[in-house]
N, C-alpha and C. Protein backbone atom coordinates (compact mmCIF):
# COMPACT_ATOMS: atom_id res chain seq x y z
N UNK A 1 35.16 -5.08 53.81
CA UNK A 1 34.25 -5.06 52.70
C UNK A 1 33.83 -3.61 52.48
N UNK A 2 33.76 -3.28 51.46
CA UNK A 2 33.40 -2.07 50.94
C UNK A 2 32.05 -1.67 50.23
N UNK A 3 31.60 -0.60 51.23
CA UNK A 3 29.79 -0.29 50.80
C UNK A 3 29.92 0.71 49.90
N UNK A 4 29.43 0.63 48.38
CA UNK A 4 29.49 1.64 47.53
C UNK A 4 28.41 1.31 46.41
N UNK A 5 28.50 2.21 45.34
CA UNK A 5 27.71 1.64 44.42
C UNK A 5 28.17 0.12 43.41
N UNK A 6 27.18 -0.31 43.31
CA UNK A 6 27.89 -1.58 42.37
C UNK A 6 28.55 -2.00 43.10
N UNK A 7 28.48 -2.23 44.45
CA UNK A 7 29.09 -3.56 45.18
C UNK A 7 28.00 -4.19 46.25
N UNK A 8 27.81 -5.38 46.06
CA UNK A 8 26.81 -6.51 46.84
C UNK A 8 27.31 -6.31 48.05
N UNK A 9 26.44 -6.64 48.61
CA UNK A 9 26.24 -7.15 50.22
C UNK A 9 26.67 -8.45 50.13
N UNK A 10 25.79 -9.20 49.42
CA UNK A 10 26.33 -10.61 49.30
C UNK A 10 26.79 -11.14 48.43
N UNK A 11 27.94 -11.97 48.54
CA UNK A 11 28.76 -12.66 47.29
C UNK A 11 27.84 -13.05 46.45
N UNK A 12 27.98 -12.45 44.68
CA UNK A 12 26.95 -13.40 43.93
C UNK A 12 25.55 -13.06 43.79
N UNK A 13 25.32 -11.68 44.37
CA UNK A 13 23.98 -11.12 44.31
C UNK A 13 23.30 -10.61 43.53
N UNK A 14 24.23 -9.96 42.77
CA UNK A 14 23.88 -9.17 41.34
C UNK A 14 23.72 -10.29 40.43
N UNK A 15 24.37 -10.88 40.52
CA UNK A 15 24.47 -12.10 39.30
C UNK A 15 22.77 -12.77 39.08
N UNK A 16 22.48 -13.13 39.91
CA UNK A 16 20.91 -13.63 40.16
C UNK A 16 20.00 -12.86 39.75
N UNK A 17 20.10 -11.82 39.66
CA UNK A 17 19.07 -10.29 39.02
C UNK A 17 19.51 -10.14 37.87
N UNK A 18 20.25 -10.61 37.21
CA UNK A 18 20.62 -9.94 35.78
C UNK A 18 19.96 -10.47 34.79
N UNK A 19 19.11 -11.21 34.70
CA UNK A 19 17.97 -11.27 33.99
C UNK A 19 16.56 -11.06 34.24
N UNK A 20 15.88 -10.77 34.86
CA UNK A 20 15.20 -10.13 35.65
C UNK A 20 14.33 -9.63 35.05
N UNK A 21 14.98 -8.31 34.57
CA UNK A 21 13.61 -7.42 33.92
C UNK A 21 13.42 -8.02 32.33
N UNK A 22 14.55 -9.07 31.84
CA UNK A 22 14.34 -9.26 30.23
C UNK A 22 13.26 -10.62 30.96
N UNK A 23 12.97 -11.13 32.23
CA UNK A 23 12.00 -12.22 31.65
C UNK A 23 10.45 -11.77 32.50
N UNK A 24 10.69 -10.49 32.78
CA UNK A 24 9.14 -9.63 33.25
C UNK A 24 8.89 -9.09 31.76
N UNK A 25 9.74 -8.34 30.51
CA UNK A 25 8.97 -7.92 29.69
C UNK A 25 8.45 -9.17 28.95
N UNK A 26 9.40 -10.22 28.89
CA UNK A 26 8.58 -11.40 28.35
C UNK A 26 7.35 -12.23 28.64
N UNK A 27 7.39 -11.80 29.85
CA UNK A 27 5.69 -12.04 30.78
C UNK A 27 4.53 -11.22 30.42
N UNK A 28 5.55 -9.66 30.02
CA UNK A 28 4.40 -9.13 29.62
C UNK A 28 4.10 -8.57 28.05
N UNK A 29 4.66 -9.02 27.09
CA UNK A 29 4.37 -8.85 26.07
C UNK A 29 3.46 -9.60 25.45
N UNK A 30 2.75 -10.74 25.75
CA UNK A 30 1.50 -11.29 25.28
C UNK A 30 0.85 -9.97 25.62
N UNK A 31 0.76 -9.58 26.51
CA UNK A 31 -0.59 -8.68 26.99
C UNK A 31 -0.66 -6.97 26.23
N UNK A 32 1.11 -6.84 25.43
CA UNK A 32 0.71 -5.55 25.07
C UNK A 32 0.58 -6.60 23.70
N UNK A 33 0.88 -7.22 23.28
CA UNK A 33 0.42 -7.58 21.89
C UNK A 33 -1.03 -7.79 21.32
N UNK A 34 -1.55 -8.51 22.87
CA UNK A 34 -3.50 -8.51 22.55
C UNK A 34 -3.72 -6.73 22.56
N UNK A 35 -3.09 -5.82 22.93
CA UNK A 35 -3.96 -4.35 23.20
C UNK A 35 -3.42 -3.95 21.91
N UNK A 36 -2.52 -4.29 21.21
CA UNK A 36 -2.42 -3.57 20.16
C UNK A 36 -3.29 -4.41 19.18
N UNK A 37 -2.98 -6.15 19.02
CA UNK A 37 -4.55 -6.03 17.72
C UNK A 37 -5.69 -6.10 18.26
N UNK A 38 -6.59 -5.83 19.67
CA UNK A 38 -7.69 -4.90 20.17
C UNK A 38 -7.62 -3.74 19.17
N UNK A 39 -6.53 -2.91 19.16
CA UNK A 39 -6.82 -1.31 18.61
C UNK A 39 -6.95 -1.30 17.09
N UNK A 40 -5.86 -2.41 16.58
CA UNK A 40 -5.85 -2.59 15.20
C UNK A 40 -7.28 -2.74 14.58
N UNK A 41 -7.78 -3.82 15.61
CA UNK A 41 -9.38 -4.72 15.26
C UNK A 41 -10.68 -3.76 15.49
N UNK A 42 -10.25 -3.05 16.18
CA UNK A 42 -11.26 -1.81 16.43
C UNK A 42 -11.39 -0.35 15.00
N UNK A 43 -10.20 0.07 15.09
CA UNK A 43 -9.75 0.49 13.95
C UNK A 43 -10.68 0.09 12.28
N UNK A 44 -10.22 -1.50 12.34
CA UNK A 44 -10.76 -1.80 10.96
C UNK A 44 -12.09 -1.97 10.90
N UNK A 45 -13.05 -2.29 12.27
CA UNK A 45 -14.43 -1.96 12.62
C UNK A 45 -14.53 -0.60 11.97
N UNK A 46 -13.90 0.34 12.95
CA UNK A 46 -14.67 1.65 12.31
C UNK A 46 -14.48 2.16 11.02
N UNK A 47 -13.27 1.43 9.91
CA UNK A 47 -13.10 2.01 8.68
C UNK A 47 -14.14 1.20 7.84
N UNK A 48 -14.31 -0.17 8.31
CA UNK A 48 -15.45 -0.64 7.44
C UNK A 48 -16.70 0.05 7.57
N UNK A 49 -17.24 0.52 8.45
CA UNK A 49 -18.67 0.94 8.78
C UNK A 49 -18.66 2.18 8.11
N UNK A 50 -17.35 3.31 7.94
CA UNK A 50 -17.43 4.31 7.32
C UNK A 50 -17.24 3.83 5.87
N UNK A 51 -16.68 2.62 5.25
CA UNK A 51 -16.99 2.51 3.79
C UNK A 51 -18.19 1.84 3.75
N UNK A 52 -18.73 1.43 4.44
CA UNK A 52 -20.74 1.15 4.11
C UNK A 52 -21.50 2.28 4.23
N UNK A 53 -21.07 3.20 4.42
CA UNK A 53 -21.89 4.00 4.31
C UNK A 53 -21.34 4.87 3.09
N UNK A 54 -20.30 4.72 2.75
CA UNK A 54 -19.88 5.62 1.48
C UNK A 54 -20.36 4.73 0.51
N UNK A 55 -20.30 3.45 0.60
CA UNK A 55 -21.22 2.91 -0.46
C UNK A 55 -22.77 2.50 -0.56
N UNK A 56 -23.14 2.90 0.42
CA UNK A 56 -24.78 3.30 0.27
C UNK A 56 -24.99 4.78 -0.08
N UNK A 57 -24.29 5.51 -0.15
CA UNK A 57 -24.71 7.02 -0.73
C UNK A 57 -23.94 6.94 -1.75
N UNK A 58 -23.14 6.24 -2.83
CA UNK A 58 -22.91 5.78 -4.22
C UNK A 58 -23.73 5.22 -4.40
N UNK A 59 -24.35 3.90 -3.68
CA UNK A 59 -24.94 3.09 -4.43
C UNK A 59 -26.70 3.60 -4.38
N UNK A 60 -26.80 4.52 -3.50
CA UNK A 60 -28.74 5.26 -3.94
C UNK A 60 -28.33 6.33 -4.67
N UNK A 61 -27.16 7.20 -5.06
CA UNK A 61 -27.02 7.69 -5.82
C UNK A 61 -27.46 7.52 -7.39
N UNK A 62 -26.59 5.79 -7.48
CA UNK A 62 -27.03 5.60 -8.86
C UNK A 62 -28.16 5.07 -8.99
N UNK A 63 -28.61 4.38 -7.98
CA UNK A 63 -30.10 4.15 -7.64
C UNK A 63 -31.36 4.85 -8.56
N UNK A 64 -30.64 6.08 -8.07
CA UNK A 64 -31.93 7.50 -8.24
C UNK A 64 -31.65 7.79 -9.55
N UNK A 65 -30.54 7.56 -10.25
CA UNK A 65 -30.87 7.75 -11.57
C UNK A 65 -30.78 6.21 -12.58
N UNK A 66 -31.44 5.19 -11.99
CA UNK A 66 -32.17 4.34 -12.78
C UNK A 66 -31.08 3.61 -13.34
N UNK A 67 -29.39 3.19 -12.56
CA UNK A 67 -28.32 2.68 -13.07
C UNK A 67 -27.86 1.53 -12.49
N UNK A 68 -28.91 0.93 -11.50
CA UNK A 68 -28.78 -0.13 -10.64
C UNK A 68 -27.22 0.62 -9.06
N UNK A 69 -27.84 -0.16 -8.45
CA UNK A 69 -26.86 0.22 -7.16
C UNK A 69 -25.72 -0.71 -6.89
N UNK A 70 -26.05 -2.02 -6.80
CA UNK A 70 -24.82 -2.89 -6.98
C UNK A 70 -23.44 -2.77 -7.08
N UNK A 71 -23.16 -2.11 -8.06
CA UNK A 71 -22.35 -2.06 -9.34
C UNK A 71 -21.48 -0.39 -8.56
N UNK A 72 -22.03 0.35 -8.14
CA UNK A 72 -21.69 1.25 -7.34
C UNK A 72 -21.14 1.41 -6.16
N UNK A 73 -22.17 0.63 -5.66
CA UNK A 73 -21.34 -0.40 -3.98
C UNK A 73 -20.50 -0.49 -4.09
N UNK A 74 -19.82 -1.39 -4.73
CA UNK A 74 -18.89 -2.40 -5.23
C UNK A 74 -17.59 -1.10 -5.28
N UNK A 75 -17.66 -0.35 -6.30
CA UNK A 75 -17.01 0.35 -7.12
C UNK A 75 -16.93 1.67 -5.41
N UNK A 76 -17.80 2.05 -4.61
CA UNK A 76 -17.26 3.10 -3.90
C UNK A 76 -16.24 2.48 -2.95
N UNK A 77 -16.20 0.93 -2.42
CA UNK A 77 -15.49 0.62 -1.26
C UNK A 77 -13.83 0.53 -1.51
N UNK A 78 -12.78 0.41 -0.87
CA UNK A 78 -11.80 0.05 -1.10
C UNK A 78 -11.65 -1.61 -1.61
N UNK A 79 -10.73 -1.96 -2.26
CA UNK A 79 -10.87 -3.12 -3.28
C UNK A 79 -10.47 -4.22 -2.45
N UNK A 80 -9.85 -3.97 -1.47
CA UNK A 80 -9.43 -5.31 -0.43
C UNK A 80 -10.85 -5.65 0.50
N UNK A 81 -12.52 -4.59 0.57
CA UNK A 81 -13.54 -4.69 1.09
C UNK A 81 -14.51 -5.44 0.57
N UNK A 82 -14.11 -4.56 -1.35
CA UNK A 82 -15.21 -5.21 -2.22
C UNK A 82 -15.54 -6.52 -2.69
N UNK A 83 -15.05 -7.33 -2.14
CA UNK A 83 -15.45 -8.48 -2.83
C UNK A 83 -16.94 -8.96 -1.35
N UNK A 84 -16.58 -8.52 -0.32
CA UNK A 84 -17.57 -8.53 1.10
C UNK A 84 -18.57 -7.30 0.69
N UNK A 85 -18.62 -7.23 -0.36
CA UNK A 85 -19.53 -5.34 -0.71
C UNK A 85 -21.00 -6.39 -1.02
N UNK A 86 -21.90 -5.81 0.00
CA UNK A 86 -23.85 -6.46 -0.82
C UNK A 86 -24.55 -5.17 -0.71
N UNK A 87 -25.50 -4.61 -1.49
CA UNK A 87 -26.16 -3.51 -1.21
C UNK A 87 -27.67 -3.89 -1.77
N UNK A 88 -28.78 -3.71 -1.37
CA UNK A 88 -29.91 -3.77 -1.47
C UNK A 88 -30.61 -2.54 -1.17
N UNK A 89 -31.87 -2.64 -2.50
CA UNK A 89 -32.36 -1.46 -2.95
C UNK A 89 -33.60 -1.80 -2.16
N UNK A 90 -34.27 -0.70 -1.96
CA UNK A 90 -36.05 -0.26 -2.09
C UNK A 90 -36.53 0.65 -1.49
N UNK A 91 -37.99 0.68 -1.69
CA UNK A 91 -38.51 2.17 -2.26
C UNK A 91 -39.35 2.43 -3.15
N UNK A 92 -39.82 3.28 -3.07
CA UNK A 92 -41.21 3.45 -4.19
C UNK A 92 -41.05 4.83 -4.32
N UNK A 93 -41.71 5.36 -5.14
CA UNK A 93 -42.30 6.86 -5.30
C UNK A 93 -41.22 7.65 -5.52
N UNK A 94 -40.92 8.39 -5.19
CA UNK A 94 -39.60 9.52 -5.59
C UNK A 94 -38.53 9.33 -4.79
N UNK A 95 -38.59 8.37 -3.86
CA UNK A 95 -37.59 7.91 -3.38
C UNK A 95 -36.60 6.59 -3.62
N UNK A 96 -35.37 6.13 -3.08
CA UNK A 96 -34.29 4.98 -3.69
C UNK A 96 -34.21 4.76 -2.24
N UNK A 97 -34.07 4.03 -1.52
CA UNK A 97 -33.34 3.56 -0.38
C UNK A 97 -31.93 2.53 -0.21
N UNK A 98 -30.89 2.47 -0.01
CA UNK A 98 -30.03 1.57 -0.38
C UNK A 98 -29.29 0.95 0.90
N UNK A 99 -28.87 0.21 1.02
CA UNK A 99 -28.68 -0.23 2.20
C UNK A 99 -27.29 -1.25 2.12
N UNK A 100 -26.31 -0.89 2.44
CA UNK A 100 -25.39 -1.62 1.93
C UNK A 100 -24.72 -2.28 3.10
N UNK A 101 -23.90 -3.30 2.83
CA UNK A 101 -23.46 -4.25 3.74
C UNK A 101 -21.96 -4.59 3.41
N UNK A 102 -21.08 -4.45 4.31
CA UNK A 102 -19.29 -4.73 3.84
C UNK A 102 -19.11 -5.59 5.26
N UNK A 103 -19.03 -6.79 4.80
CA UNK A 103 -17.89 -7.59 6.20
C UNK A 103 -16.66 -7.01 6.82
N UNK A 104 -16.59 -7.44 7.73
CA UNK A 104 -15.51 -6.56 8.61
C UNK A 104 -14.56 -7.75 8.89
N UNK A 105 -13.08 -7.54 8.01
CA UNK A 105 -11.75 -8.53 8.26
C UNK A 105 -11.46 -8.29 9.68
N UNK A 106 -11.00 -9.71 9.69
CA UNK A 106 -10.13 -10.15 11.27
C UNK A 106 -8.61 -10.16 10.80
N UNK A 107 -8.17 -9.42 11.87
CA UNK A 107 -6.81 -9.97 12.54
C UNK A 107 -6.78 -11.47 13.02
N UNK A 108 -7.59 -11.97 13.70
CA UNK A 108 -7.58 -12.52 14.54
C UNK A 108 -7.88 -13.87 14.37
N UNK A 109 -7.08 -15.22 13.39
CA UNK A 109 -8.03 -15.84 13.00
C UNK A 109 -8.78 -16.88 13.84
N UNK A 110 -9.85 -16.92 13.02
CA UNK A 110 -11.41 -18.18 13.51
C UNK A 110 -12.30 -16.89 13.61
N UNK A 111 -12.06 -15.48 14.46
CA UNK A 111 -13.14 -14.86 14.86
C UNK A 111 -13.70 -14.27 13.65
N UNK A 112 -15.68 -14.54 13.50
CA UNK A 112 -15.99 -13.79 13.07
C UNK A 112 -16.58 -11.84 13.04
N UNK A 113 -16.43 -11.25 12.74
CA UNK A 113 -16.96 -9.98 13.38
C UNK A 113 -18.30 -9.29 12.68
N UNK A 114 -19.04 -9.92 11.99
CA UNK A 114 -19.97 -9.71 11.05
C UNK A 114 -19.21 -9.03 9.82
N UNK A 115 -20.95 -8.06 9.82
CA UNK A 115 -20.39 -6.96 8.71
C UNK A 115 -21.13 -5.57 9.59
N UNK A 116 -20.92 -4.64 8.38
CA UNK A 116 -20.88 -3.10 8.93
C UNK A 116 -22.46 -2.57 7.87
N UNK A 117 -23.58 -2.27 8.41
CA UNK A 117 -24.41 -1.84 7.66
C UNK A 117 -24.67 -0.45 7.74
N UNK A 118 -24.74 0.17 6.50
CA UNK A 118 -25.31 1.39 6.49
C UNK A 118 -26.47 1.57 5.22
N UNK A 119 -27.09 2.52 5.31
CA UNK A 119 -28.33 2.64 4.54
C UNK A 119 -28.48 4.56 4.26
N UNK A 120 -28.61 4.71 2.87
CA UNK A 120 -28.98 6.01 2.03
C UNK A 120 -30.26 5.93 1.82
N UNK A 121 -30.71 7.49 1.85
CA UNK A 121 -32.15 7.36 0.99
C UNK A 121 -31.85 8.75 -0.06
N UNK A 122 -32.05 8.40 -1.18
CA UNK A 122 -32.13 9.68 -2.50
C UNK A 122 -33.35 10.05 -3.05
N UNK A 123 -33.20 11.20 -3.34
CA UNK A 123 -35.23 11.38 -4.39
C UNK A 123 -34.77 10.72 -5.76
N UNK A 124 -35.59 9.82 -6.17
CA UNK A 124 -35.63 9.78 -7.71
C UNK A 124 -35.52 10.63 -8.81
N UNK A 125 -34.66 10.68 -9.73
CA UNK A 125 -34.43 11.33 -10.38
C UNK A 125 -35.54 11.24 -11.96
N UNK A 126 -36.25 12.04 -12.13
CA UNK A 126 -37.46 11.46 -12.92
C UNK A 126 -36.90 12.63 -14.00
């Protein structure tokens, strides 16, 4: 018998290993698939929270000059956000406060993840 590379010790040895590592990555690809939509789902957390806040400094923008905020909200977020776009005003005196609200989409369905609030304050524009 001959000891070299690519030759068994025992009759039939290699044969038994040759699938092997294709049914370990299959063991482990559930687990990189949850870490990638983890990152995805994290991701769209932080892009929503940065368009609530771009639409609370549109929406006290128009606030401050007496054009309603709503309508601004709406109009600063990306269009796949806006229909989840709420912004609420108040304030007195030379000031607008706006406070806007965008739900945050799932990957993931059933889970909810709320929404993303941010809040502007502008001087009134008199």
């Amino acid at each position: 018998m001959a000891y070299g590379r690519g030759v068994s010790y025992r009759p039939g040895g290699r044969r038994r290993d040759r699938g092997q590592v294709a049914i370990e990555y299959l063991g482990f690809l559930p687990i990189l698939l949850i870490v990638a939509m983890a990152g995805v789902q994290l991701g769209l957390i932080a892009y929503t929270a940065q368009q609530a806040g771009t639409a609370a400094r549109a929406g006290a923008r128009s606030a401050s000059l007496d054009r309603g905020a709503q309508a601004a909200c709406t109009a600063a977020v990306s269009s796949w956000l806006a229909d989840g776009t709420s912004c609420g005003t108040s304030g007195g005196g030379d000031e607008v406060t706006v406070t806007a609200r965008v739900d945050i989409p799932s990957i993931v369905p059933g889970w909810d993840f709320g929404s993303a609030g941010r809040s502007a304050t502008m001087p009134v524009d008199h």
